[in-house]
C-alpha atoms as a PDB file:
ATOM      1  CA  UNK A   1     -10.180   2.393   3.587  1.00  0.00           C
ATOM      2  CA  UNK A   2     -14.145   1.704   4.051  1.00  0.00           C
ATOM      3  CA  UNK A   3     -14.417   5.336   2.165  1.00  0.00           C
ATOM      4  CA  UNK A   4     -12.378   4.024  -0.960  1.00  0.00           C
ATOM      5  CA  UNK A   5     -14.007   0.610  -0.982  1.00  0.00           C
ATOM      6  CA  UNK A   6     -17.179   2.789  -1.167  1.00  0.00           C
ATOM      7  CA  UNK A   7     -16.611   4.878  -3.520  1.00  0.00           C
ATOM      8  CA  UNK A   8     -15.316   2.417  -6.093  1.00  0.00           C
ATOM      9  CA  UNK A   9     -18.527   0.674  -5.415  1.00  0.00           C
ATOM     10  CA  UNK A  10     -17.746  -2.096  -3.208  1.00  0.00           C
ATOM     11  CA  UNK A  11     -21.067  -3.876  -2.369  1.00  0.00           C
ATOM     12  CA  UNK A  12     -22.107  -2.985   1.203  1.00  0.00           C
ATOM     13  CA  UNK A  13     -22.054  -6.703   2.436  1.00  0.00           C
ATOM     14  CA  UNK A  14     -18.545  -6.976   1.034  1.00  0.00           C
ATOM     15  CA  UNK A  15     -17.262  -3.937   2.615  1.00  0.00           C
ATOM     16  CA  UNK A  16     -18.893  -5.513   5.913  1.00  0.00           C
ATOM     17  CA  UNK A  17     -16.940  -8.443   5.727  1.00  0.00           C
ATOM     18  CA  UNK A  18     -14.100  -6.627   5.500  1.00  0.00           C
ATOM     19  CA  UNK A  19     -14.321  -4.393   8.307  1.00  0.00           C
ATOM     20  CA  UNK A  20     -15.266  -7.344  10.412  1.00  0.00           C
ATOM     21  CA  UNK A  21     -12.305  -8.840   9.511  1.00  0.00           C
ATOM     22  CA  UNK A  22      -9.903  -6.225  10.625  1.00  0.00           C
ATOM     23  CA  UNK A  23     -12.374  -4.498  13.588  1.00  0.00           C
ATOM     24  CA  UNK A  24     -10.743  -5.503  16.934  1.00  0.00           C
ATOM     25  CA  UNK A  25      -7.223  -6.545  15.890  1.00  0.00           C
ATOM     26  CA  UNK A  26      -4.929  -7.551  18.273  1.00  0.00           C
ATOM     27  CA  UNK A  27      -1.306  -8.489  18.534  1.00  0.00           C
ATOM     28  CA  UNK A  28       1.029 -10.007  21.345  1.00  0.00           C
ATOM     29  CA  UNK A  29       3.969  -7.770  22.182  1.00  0.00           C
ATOM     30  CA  UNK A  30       6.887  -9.347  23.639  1.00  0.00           C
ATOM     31  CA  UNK A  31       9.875  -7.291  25.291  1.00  0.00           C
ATOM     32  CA  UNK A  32      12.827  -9.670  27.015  1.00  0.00           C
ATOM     33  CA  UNK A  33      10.222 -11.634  29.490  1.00  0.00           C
ATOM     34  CA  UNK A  34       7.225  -9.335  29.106  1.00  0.00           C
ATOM     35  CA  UNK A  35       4.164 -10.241  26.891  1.00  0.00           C
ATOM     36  CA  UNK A  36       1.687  -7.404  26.910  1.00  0.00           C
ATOM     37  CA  UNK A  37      -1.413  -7.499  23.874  1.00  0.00           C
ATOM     38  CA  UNK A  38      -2.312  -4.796  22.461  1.00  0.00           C
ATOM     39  CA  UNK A  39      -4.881  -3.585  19.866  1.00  0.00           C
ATOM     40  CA  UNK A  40      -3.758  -2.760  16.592  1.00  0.00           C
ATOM     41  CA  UNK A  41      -5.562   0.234  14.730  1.00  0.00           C
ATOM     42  CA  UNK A  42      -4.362   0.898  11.418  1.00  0.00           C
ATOM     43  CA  UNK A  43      -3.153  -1.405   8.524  1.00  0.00           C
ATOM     44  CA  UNK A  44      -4.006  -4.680   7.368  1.00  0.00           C
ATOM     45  CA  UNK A  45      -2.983  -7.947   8.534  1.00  0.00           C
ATOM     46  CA  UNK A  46       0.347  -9.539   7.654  1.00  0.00           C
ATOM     47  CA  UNK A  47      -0.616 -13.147   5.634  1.00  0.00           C
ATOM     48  CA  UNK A  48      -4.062 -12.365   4.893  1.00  0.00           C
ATOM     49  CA  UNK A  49      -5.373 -12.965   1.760  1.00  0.00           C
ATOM     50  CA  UNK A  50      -6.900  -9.726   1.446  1.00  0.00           C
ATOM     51  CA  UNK A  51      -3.703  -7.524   2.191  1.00  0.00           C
ATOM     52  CA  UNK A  52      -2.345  -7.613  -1.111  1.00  0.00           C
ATOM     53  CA  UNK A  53      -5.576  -6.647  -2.527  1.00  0.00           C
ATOM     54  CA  UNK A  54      -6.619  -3.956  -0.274  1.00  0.00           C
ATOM     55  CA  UNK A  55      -3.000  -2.246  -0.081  1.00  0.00           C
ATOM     56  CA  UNK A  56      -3.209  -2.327  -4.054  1.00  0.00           C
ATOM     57  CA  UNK A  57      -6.452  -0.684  -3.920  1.00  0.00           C
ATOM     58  CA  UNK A  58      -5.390   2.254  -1.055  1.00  0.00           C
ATOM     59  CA  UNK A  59      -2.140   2.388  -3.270  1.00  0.00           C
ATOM     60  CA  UNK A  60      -3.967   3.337  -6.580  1.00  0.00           C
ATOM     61  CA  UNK A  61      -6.235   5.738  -5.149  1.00  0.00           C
ATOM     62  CA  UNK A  62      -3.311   7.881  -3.689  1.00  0.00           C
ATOM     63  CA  UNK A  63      -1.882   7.766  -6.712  1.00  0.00           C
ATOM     64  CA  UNK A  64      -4.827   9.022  -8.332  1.00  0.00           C
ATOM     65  CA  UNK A  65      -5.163  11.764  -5.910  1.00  0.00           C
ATOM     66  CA  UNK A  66      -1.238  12.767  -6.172  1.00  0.00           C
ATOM     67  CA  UNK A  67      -1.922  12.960 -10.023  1.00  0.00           C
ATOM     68  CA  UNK A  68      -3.672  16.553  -9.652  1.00  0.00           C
ATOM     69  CA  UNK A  69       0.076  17.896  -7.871  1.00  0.00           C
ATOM     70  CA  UNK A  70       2.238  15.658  -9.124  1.00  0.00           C
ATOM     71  CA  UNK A  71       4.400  17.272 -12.036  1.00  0.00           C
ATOM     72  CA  UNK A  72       7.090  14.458 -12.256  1.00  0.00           C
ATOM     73  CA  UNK A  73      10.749  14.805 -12.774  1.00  0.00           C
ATOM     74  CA  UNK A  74      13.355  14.901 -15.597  1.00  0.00           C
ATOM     75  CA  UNK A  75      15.993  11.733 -15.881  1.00  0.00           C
ATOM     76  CA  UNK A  76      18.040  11.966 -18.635  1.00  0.00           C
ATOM     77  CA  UNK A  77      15.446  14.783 -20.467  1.00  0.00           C
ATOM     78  CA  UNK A  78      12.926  11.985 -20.066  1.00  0.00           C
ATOM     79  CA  UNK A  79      10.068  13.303 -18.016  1.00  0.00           C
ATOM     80  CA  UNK A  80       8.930  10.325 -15.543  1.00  0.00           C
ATOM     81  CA  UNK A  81       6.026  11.259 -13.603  1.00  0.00           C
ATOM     82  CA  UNK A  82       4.919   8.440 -11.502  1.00  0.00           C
ATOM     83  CA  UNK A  83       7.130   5.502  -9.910  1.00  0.00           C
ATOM     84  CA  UNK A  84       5.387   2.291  -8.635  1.00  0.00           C
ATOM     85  CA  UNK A  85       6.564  -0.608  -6.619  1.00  0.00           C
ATOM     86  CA  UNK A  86       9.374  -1.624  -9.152  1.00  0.00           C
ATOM     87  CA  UNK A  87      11.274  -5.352  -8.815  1.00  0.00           C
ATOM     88  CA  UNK A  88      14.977  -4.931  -7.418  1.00  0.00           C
ATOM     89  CA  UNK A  89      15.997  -6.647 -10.736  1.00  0.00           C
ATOM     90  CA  UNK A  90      14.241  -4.272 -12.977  1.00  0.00           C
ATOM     91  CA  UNK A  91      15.854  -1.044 -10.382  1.00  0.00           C
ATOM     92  CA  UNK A  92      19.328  -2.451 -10.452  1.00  0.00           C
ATOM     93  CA  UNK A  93      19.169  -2.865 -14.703  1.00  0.00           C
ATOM     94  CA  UNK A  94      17.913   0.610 -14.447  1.00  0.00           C
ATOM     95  CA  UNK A  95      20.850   1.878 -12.230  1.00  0.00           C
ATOM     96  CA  UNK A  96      22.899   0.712 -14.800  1.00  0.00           C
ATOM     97  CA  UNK A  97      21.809   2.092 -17.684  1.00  0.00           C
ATOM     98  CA  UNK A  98      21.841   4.955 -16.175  1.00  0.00           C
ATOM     99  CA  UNK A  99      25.623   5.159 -15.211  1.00  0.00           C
ATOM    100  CA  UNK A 100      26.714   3.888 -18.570  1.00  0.00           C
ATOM    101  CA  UNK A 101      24.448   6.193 -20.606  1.00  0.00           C
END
């Protein structure tokens, strides 16, 4: 993540904010009576602010990566060749397009 944040020109004091943010993460595991903590290495924390923003950011630079394989598929002759994070609604009026089309 500090790579991509880099390389779409984050400012250094930005990106070291944001690893300081997420360096030494730690959760509370509980199983039945047991409560252990543990350290938590990867991903971004759940109800932070910056989530949203760094996921989106991770997101579109995988996407741009995937571009160079990616060939996409045919739906109806209609060549589609990336999907994003699409709203239930708008996947359930698509669904049905498709089965009455």
């Amino acid at each position: 993540m500090m790579n991509i944040l880099k390389m779409i020109t984050i400012d250094h004091r930005d990106r070291r904010i944001v690893g300081e943010i997420y360096k030494h993460q730690m959760t509370s595991i509980k199983i039945k009576e047991s409560k252990r903590e543990v350290a938590i290495r990867k991903g971004v924390r759940h109800g932070c602010n910056l989530s949203p923003l760094l996921f989106n950011i991770y997101t579109e630079q995988a996407i741009n990566e995937s571009k160079e394989y990616c060939t996409g598929i045919k739906v109806n002759g209609v060549r589609i060749q990336m999907l994003r994070f699409v709203p239930k609604i708008l996947k359930i009026m698509i669904l049905k397009w498709m089965t009455t089309s």
